[in-house]
Protein backbone atom coordinates (compact mmCIF):
# COMPACT_ATOMS: atom_id res chain seq x y z
CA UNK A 1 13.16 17.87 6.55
CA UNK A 2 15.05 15.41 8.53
CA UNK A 3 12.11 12.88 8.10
CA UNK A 4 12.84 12.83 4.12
CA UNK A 5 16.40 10.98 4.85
CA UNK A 6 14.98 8.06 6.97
CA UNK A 7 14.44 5.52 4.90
CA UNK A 8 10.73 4.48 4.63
CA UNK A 9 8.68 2.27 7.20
CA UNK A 10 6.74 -0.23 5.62
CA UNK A 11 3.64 -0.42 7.79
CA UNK A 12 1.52 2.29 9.45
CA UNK A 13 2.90 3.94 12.81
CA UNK A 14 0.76 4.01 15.84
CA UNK A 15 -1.78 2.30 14.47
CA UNK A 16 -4.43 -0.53 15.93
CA UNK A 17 -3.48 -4.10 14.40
CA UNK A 18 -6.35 -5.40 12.31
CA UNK A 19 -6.98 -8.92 12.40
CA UNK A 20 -7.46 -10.86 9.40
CA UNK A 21 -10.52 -10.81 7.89
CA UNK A 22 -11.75 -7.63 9.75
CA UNK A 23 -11.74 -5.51 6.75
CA UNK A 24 -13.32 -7.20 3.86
CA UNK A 25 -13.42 -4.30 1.70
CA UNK A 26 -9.52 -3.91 1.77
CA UNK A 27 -6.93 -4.71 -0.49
CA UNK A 28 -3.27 -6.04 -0.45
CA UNK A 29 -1.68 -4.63 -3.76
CA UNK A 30 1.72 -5.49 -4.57
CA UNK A 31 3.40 -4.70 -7.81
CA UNK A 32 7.33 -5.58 -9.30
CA UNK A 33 9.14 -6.08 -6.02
CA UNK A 34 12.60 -6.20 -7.42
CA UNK A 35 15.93 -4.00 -7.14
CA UNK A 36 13.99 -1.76 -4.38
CA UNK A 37 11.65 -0.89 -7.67
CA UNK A 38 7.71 -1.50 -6.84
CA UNK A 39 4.87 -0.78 -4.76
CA UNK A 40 3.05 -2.31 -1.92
CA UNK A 41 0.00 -0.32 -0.93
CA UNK A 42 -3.15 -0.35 0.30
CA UNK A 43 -6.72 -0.65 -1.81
CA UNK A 44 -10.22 -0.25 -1.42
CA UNK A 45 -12.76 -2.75 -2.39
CA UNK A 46 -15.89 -1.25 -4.80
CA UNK A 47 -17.09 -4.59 -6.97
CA UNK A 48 -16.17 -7.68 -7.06
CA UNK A 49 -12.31 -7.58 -8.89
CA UNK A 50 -12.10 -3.46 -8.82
CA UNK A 51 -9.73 -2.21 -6.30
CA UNK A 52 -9.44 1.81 -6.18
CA UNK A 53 -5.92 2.80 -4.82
CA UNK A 54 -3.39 5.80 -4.44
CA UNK A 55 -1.55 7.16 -7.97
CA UNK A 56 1.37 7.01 -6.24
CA UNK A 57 1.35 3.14 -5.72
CA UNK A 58 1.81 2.31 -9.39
CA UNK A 59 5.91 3.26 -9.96
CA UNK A 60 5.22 3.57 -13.44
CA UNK A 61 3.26 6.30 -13.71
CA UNK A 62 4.77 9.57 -14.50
């Protein structure tokens, strides 16, 4: 419960480093970062201009 009141982290904890280029079927998505309203998450790669990510990432969504 306590967790809920930190304010969020905006990288993974504990995890390796990648280095650039390492993961070619990642993605970068960034949406509307303004006023603390937006998303930055990660994607997956499946075709060439199709990245697959969480709902959760778009703020618009219901």
């Amino acid at each position: 419960l306590l967790l809920l009141l930190l304010p969020g982290a905006g990288e993974i904890i504990g995890g390796p480093e990648a280095q650039s280029h390492s993961r070619p079927y990642m993605a970068f998505v960034s949406r509307g970062i303004r006023r603390n309203r937006g998303s930055r998450c990660g994607g997956f790669l499946i075709r060439e201009g199709v990245v697959v990510t969480a709902a959760h990432c778009d703020y618009n969504l219901p």
